[in-house]
PDB file of N, CA and C in Angstrom:
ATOM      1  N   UNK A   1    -158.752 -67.452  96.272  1.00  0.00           N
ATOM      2  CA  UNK A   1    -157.983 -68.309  95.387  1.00  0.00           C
ATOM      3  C   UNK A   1    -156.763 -68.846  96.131  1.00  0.00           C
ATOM      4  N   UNK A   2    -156.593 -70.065  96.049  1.00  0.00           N
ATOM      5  CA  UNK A   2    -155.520 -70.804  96.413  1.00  0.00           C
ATOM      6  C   UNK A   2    -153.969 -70.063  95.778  1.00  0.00           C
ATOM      7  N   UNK A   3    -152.582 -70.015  96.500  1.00  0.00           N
ATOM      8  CA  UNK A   3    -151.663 -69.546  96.626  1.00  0.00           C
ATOM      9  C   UNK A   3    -150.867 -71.039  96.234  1.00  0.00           C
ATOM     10  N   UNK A   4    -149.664 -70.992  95.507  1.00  0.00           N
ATOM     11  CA  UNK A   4    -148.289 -71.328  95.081  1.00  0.00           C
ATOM     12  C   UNK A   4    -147.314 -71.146  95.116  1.00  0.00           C
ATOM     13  N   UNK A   5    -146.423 -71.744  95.691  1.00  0.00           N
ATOM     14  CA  UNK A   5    -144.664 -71.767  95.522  1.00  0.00           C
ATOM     15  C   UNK A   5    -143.700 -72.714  94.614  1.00  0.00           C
ATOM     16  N   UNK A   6    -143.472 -72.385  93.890  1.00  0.00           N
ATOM     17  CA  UNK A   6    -142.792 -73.441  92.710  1.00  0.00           C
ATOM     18  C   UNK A   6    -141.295 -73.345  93.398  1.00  0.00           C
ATOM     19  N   UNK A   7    -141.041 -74.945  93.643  1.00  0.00           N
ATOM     20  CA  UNK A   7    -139.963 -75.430  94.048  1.00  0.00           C
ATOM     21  C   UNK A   7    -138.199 -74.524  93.256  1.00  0.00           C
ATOM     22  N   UNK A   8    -137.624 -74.159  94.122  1.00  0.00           N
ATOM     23  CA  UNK A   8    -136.033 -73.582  93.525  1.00  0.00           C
ATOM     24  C   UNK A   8    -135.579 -74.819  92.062  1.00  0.00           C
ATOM     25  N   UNK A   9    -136.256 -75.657  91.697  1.00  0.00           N
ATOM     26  CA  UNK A   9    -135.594 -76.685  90.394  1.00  0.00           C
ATOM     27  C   UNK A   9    -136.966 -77.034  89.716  1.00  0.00           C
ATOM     28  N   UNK A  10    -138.063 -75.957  90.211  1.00  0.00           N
ATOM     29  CA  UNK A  10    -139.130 -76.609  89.296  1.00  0.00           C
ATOM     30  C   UNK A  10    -139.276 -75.940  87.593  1.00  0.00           C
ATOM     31  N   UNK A  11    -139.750 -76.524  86.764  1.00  0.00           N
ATOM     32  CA  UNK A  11    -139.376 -75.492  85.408  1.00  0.00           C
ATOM     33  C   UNK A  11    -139.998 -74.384  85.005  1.00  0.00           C
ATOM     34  N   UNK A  12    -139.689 -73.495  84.865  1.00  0.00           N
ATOM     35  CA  UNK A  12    -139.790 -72.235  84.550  1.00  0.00           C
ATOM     36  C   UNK A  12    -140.657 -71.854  83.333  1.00  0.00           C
ATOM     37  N   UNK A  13    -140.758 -72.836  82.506  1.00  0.00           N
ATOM     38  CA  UNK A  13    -141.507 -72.728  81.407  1.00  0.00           C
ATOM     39  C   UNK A  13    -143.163 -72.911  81.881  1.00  0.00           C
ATOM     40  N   UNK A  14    -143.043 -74.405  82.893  1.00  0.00           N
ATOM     41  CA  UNK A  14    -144.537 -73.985  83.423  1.00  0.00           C
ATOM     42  C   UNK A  14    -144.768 -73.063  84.155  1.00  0.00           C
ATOM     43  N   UNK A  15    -144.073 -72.083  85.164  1.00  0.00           N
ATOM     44  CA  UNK A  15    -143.945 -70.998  85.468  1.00  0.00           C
ATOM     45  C   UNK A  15    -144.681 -70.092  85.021  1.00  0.00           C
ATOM     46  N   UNK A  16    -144.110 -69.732  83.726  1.00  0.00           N
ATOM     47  CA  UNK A  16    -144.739 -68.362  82.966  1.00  0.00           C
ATOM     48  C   UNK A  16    -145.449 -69.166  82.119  1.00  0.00           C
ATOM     49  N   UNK A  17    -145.927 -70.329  81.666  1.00  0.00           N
ATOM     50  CA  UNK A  17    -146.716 -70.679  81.111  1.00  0.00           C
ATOM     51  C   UNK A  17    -148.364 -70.248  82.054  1.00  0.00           C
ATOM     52  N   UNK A  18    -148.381 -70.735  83.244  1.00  0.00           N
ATOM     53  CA  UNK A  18    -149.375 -70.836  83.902  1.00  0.00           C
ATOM     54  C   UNK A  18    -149.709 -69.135  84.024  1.00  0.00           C
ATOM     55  N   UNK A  19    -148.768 -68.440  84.436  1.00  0.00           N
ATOM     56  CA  UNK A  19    -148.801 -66.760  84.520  1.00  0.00           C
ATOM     57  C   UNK A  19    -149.107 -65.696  83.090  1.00  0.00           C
ATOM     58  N   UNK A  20    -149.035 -67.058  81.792  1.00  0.00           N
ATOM     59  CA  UNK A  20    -149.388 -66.148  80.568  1.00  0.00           C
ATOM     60  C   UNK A  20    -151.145 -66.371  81.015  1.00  0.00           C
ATOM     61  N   UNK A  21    -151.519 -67.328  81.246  1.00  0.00           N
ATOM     62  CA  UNK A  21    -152.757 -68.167  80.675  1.00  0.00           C
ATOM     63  C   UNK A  21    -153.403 -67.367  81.555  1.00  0.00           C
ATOM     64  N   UNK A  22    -153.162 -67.125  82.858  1.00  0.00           N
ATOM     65  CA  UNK A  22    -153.881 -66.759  84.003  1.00  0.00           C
ATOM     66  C   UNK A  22    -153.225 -65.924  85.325  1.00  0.00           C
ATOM     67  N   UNK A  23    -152.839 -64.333  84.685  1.00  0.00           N
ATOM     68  CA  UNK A  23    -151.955 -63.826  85.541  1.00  0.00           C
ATOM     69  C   UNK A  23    -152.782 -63.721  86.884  1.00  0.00           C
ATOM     70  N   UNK A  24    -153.913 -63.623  87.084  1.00  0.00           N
ATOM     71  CA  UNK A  24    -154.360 -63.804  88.451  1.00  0.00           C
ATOM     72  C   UNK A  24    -154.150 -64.788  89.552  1.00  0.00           C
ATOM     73  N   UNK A  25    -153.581 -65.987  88.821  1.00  0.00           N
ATOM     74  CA  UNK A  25    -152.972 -67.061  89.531  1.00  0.00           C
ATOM     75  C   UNK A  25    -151.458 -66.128  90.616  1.00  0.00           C
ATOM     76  N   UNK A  26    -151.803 -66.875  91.932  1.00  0.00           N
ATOM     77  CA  UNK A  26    -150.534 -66.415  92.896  1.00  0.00           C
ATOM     78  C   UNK A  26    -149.426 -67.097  93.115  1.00  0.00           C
ATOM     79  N   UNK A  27    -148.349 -67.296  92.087  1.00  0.00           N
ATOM     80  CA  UNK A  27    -147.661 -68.068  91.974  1.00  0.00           C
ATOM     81  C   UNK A  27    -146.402 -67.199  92.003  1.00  0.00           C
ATOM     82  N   UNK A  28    -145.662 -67.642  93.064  1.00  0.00           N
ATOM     83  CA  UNK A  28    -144.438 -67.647  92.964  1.00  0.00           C
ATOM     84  C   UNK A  28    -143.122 -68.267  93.103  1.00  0.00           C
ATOM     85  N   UNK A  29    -141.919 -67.913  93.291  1.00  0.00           N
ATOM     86  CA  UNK A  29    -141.015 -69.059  92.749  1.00  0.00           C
ATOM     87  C   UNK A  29    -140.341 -68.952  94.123  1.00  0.00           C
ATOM     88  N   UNK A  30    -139.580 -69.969  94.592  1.00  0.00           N
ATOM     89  CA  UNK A  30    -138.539 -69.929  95.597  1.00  0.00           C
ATOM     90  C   UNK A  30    -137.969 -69.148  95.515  1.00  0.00           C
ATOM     91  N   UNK A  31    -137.401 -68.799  94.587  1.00  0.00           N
ATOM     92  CA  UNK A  31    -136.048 -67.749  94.251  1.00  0.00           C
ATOM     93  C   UNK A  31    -136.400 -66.105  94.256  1.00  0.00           C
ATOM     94  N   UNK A  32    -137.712 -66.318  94.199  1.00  0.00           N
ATOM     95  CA  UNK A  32    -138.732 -64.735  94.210  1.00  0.00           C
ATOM     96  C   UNK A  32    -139.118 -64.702  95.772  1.00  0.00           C
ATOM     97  N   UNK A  33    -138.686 -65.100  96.434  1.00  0.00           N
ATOM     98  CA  UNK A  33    -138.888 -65.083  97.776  1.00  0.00           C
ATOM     99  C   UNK A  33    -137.914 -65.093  99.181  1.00  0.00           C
ATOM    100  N   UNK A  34    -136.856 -65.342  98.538  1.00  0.00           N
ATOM    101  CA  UNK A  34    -135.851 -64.990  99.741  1.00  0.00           C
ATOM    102  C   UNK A  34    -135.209 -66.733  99.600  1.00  0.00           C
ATOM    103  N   UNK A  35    -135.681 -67.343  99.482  1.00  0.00           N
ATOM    104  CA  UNK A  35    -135.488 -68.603  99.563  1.00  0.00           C
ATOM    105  C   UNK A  35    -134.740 -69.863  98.789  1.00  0.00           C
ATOM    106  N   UNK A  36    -133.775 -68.778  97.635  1.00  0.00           N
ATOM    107  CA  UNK A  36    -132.900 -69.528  96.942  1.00  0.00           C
ATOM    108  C   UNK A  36    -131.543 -70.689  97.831  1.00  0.00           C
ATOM    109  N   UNK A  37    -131.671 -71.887  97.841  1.00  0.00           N
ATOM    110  CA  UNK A  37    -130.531 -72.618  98.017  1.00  0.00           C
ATOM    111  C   UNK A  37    -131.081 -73.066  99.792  1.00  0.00           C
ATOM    112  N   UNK A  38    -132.429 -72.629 100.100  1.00  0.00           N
ATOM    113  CA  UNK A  38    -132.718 -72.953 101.274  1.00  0.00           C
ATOM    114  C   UNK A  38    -133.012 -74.661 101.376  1.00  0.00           C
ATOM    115  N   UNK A  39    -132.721 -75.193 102.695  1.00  0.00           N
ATOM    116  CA  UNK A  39    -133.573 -76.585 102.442  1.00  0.00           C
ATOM    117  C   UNK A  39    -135.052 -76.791 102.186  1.00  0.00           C
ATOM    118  N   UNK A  40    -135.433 -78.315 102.232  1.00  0.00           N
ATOM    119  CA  UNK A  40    -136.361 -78.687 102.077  1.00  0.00           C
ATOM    120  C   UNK A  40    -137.550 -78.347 103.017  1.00  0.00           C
ATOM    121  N   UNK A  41    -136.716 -78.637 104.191  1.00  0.00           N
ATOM    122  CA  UNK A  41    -137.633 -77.982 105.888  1.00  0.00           C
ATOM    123  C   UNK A  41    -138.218 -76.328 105.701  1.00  0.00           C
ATOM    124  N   UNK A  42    -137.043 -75.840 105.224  1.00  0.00           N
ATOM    125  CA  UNK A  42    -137.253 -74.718 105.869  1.00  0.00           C
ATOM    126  C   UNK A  42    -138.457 -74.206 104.517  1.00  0.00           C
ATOM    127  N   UNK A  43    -138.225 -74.576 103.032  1.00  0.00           N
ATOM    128  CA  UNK A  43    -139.361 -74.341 102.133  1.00  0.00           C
ATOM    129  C   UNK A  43    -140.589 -74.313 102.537  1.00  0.00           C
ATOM    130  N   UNK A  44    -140.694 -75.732 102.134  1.00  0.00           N
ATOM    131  CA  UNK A  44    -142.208 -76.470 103.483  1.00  0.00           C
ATOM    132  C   UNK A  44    -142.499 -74.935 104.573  1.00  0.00           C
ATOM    133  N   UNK A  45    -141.546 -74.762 105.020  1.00  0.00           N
ATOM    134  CA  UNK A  45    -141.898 -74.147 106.602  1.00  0.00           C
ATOM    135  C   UNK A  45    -142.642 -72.531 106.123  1.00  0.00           C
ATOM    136  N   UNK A  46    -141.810 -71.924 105.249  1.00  0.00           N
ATOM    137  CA  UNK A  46    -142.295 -70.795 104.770  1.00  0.00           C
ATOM    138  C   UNK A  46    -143.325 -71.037 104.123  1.00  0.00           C
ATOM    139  N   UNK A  47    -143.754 -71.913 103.212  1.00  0.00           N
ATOM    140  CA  UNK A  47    -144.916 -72.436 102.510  1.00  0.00           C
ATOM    141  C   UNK A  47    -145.999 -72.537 103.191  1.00  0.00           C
ATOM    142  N   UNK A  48    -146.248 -73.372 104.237  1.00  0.00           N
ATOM    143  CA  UNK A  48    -146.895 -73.194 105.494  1.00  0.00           C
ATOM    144  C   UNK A  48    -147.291 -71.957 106.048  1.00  0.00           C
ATOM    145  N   UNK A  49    -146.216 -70.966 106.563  1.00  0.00           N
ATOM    146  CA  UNK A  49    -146.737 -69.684 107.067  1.00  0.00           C
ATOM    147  C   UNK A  49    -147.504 -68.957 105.936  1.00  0.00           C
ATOM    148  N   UNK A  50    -147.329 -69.242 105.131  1.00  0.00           N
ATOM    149  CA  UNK A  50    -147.868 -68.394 103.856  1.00  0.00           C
ATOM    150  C   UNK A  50    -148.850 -68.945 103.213  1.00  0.00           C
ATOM    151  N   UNK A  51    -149.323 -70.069 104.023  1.00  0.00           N
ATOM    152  CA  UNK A  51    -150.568 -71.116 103.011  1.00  0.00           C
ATOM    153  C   UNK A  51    -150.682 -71.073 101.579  1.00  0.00           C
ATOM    154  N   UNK A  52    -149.384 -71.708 101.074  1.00  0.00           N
ATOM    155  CA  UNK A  52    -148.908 -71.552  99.831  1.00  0.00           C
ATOM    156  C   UNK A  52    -148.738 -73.472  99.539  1.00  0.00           C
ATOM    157  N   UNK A  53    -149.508 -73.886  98.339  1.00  0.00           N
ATOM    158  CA  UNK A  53    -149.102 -74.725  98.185  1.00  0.00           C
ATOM    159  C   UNK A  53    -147.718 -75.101  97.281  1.00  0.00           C
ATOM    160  N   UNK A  54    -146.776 -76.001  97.696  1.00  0.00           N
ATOM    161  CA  UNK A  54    -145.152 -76.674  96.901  1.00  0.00           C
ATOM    162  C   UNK A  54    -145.698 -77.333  95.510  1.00  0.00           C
ATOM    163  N   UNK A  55    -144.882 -76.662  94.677  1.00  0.00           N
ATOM    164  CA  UNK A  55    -144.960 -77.366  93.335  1.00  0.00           C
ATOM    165  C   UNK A  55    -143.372 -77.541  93.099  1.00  0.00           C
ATOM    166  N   UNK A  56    -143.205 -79.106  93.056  1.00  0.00           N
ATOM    167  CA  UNK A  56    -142.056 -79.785  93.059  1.00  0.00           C
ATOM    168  C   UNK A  56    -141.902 -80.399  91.886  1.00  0.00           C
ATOM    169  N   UNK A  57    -140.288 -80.980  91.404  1.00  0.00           N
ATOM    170  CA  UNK A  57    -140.304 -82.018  90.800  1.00  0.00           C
ATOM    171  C   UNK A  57    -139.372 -83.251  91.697  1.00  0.00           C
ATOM    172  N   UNK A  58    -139.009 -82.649  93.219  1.00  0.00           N
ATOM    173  CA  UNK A  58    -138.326 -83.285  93.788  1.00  0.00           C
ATOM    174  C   UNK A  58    -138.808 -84.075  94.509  1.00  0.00           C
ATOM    175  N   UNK A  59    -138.699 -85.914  93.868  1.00  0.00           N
ATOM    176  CA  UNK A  59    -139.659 -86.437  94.138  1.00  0.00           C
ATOM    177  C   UNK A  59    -138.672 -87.591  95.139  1.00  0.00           C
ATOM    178  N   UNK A  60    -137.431 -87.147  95.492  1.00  0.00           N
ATOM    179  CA  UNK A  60    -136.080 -87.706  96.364  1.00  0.00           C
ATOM    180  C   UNK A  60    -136.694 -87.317  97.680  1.00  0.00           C
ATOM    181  N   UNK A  61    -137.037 -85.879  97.670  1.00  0.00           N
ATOM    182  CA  UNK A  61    -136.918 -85.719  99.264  1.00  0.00           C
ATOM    183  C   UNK A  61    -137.960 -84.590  99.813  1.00  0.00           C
ATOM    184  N   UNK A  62    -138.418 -84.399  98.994  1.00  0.00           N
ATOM    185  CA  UNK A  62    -139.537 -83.414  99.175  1.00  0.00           C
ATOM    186  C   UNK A  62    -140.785 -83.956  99.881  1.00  0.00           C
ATOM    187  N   UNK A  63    -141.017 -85.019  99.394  1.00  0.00           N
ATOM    188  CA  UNK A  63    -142.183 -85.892  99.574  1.00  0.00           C
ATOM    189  C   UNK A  63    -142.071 -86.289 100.963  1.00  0.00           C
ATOM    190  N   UNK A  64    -140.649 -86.534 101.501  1.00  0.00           N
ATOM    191  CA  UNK A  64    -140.530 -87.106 102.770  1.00  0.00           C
ATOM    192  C   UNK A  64    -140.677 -86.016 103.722  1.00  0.00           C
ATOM    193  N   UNK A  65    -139.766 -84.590 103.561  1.00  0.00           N
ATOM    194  CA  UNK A  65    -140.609 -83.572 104.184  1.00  0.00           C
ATOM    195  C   UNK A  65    -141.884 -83.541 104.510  1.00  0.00           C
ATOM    196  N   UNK A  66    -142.472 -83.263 103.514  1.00  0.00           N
ATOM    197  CA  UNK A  66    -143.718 -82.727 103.349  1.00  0.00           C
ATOM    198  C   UNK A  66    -144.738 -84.057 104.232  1.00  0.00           C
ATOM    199  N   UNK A  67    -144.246 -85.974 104.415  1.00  0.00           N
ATOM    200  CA  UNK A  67    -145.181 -86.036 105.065  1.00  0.00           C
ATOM    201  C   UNK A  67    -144.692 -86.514 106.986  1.00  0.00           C
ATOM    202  N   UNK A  68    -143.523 -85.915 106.617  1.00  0.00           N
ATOM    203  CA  UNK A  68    -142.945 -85.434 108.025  1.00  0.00           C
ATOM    204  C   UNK A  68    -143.381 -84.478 108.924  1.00  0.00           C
ATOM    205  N   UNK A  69    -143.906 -83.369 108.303  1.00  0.00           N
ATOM    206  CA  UNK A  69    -144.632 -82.067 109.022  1.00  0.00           C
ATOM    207  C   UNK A  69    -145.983 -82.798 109.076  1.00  0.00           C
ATOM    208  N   UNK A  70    -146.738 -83.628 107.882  1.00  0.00           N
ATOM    209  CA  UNK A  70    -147.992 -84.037 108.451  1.00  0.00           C
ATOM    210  C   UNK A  70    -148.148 -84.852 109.324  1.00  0.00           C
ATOM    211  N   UNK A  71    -146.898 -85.992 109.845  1.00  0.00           N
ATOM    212  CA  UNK A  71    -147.209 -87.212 111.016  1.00  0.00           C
ATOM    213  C   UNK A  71    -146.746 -86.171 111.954  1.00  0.00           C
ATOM    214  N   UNK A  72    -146.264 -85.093 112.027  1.00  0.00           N
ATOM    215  CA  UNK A  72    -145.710 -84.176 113.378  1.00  0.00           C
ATOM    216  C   UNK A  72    -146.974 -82.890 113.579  1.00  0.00           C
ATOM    217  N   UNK A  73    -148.080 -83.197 112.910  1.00  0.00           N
ATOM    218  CA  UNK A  73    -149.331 -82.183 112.924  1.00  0.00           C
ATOM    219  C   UNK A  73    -149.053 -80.900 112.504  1.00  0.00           C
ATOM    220  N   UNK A  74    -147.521 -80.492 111.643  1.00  0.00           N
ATOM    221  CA  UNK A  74    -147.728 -79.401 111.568  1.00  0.00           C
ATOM    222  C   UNK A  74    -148.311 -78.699 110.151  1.00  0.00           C
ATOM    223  N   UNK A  75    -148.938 -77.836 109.998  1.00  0.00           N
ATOM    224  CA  UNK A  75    -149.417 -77.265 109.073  1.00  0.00           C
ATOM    225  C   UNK A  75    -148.498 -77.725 107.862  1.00  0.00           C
ATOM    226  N   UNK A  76    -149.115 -77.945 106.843  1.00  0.00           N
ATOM    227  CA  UNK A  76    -148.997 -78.014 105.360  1.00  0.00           C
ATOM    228  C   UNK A  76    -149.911 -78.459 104.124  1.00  0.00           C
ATOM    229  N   UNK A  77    -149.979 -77.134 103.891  1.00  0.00           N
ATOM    230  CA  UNK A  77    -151.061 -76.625 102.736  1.00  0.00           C
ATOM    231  C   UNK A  77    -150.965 -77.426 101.764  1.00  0.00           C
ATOM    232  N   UNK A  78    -150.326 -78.169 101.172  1.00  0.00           N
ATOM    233  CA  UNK A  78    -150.601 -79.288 100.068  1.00  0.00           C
ATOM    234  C   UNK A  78    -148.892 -79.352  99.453  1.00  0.00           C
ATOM    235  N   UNK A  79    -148.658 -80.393  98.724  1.00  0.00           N
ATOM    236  CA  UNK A  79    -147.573 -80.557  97.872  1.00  0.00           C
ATOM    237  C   UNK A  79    -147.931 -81.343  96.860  1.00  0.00           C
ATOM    238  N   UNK A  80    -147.794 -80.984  95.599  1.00  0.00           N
ATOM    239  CA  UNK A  80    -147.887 -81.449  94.254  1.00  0.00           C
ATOM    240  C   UNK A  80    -146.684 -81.673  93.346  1.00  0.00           C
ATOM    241  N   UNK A  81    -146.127 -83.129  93.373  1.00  0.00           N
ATOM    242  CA  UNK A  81    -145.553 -83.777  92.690  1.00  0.00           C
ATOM    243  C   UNK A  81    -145.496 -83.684  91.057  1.00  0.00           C
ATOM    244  N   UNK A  82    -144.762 -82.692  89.787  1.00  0.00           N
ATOM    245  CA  UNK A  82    -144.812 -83.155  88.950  1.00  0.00           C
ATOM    246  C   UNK A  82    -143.413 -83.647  88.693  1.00  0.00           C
ATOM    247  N   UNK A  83    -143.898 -85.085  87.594  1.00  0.00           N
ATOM    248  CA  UNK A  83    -142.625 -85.527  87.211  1.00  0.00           C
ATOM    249  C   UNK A  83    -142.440 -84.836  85.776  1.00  0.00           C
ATOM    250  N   UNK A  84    -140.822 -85.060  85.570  1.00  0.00           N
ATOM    251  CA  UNK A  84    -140.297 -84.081  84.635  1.00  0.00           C
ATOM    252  C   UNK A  84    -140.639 -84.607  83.461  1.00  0.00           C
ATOM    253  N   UNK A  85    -141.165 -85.920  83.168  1.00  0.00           N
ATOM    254  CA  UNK A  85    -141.736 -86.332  82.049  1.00  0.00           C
ATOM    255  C   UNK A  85    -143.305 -86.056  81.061  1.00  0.00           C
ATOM    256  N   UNK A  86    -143.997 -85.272  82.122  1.00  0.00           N
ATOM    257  CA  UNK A  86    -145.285 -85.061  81.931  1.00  0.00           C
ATOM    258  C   UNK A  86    -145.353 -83.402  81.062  1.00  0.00           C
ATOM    259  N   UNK A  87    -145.990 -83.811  79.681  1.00  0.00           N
ATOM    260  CA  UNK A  87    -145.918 -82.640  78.929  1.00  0.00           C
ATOM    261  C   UNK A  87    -146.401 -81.403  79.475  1.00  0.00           C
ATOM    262  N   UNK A  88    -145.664 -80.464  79.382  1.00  0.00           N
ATOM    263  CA  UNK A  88    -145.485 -78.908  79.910  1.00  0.00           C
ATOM    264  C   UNK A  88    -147.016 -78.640  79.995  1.00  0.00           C
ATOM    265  N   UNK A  89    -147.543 -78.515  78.806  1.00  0.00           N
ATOM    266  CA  UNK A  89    -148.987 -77.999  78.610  1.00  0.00           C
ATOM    267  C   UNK A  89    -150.091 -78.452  79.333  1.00  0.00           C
ATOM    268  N   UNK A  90    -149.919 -79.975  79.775  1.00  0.00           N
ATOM    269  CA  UNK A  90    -150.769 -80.552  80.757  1.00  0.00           C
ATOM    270  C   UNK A  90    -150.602 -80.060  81.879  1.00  0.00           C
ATOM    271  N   UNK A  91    -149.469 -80.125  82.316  1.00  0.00           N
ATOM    272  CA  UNK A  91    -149.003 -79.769  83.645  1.00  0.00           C
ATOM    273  C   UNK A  91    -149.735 -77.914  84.242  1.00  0.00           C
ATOM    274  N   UNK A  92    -149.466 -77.062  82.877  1.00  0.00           N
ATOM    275  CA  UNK A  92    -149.797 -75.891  82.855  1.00  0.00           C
ATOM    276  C   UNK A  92    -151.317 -75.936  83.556  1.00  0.00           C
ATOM    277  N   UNK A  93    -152.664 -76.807  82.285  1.00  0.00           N
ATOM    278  CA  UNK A  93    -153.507 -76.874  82.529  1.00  0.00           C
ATOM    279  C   UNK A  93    -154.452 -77.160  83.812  1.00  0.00           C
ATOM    280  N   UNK A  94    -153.721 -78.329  84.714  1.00  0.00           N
ATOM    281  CA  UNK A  94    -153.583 -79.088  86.071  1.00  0.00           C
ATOM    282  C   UNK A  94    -153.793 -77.545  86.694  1.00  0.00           C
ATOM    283  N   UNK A  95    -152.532 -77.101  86.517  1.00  0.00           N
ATOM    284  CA  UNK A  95    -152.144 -76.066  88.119  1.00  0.00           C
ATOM    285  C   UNK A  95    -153.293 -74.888  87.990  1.00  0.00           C
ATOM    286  N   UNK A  96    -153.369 -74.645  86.633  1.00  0.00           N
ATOM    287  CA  UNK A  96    -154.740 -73.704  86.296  1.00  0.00           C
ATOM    288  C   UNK A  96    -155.885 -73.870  87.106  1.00  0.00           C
ATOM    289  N   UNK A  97    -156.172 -75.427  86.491  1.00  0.00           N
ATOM    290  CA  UNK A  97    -157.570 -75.922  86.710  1.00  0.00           C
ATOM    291  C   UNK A  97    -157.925 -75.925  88.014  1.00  0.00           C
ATOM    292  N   UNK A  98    -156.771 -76.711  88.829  1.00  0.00           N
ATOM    293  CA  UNK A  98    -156.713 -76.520  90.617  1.00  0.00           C
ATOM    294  C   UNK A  98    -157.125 -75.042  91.488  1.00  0.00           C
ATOM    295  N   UNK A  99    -156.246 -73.927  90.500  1.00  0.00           N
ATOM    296  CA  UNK A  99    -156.325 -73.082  90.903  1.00  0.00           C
ATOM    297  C   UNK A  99    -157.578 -72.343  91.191  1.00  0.00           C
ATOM    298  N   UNK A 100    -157.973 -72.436  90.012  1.00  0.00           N
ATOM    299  CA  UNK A 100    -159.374 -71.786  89.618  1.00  0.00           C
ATOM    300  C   UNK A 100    -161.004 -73.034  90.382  1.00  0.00           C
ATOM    301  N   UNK A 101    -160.279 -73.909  90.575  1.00  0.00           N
ATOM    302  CA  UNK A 101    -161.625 -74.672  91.401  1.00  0.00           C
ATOM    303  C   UNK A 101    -161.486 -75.247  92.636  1.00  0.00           C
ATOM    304  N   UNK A 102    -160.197 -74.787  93.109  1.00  0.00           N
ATOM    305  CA  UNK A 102    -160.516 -75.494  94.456  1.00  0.00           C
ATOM    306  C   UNK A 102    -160.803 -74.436  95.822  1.00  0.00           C
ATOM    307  N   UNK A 103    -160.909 -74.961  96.671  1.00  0.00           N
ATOM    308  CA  UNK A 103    -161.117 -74.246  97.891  1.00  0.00           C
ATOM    309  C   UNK A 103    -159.546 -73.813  99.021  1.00  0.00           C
ATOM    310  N   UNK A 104    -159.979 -72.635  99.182  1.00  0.00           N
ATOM    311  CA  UNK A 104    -158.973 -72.257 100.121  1.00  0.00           C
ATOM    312  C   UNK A 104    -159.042 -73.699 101.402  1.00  0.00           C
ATOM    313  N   UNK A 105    -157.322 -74.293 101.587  1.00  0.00           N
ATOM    314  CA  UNK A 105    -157.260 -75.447 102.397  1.00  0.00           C
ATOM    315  C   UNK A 105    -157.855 -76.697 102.255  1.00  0.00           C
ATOM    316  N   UNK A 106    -158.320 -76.759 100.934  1.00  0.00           N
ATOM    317  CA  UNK A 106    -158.622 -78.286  99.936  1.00  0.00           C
ATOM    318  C   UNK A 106    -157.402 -78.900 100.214  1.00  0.00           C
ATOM    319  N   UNK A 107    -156.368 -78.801  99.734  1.00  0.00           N
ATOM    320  CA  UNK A 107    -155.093 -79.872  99.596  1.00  0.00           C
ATOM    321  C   UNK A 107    -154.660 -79.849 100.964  1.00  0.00           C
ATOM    322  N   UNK A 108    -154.957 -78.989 102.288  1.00  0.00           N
ATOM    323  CA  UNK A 108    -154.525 -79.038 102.978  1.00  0.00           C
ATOM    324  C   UNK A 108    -153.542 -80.290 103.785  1.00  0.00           C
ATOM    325  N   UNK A 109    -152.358 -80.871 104.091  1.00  0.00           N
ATOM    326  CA  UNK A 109    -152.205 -82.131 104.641  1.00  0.00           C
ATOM    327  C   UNK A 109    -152.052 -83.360 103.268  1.00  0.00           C
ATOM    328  N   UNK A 110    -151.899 -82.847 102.523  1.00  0.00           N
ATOM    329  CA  UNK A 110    -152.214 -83.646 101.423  1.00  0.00           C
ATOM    330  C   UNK A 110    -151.003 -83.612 100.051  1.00  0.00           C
ATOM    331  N   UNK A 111    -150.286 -84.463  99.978  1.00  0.00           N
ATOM    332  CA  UNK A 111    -149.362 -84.902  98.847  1.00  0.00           C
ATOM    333  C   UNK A 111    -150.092 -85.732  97.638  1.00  0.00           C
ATOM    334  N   UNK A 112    -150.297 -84.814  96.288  1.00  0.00           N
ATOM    335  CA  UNK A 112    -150.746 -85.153  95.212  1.00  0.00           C
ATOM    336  C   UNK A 112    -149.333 -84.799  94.095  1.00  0.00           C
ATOM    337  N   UNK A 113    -149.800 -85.908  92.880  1.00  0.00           N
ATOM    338  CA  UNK A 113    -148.908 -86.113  91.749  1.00  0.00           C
ATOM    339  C   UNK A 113    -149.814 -85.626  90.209  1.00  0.00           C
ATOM    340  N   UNK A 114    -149.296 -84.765  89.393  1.00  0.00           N
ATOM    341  CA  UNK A 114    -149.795 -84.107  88.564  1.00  0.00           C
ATOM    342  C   UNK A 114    -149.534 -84.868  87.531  1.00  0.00           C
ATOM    343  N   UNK A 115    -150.087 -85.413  86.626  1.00  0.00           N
ATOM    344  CA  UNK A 115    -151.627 -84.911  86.400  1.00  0.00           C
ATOM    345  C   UNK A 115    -152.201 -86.033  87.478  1.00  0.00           C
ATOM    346  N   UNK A 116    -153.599 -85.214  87.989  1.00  0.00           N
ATOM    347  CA  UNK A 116    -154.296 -85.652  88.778  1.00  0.00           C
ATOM    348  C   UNK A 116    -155.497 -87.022  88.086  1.00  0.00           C
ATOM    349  N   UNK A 117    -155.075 -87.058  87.030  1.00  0.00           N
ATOM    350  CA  UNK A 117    -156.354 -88.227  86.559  1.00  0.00           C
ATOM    351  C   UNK A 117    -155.166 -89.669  86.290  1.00  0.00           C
TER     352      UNK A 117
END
């Protein structure tokens, strides 16, 4: 099963929403990791060693990271864009659904925006 890091400003409600529905999901938070108040680089960077895909809503500067390490070849397991407008419950469903059907290194290199349809 594919691995998660929810961005230090991503919301918390989809958080434990996704962890009621499906505690087998591997999701954890920036702040559950050593990584409160770190930059953008260095997120990405731990995300990477940990083949963890970024669940953001930081759609300023995250995005530019994330396809900075891919024109520089370096590893990055996926980043998923939600905007803060997209109802909680969808969003929940998305990270579920991903979770539960994709392949280890599917998103690999790859910046997607939730919901995916």
């Amino acid at each position: 099963m594919i691995k998660f890091l929810a961005d230090e400003n991503f919301n918390n409600q989809i958080v434990r929403g996704v962890l009621q529905q499906n505690p087998d999901i591997d999701l954890v938070r920036v702040q559950d990791v050593g990584l409160k108040g770190a930059s953008d680089p260095d997120v990405l960077l731990w995300a990477a060693q940990e083949k963890r895909i970024v669940l953001t809503h930081d759609v300023a500067t995250m995005i530019t990271f994330a396809y900075e390490r891919i024109q520089a070849g370096l590893p990055m397991p996926g980043l998923f864009e939600v905007k803060r407008r997209v109802p909680i419950g969808l969003v929940i469903e998305e990270i579920i659904l991903i979770a539960e059907c994709s392949l280890d290194g599917e998103w690999e290199g790859q910046v997607r925006f939730l919901p995916l349809k």
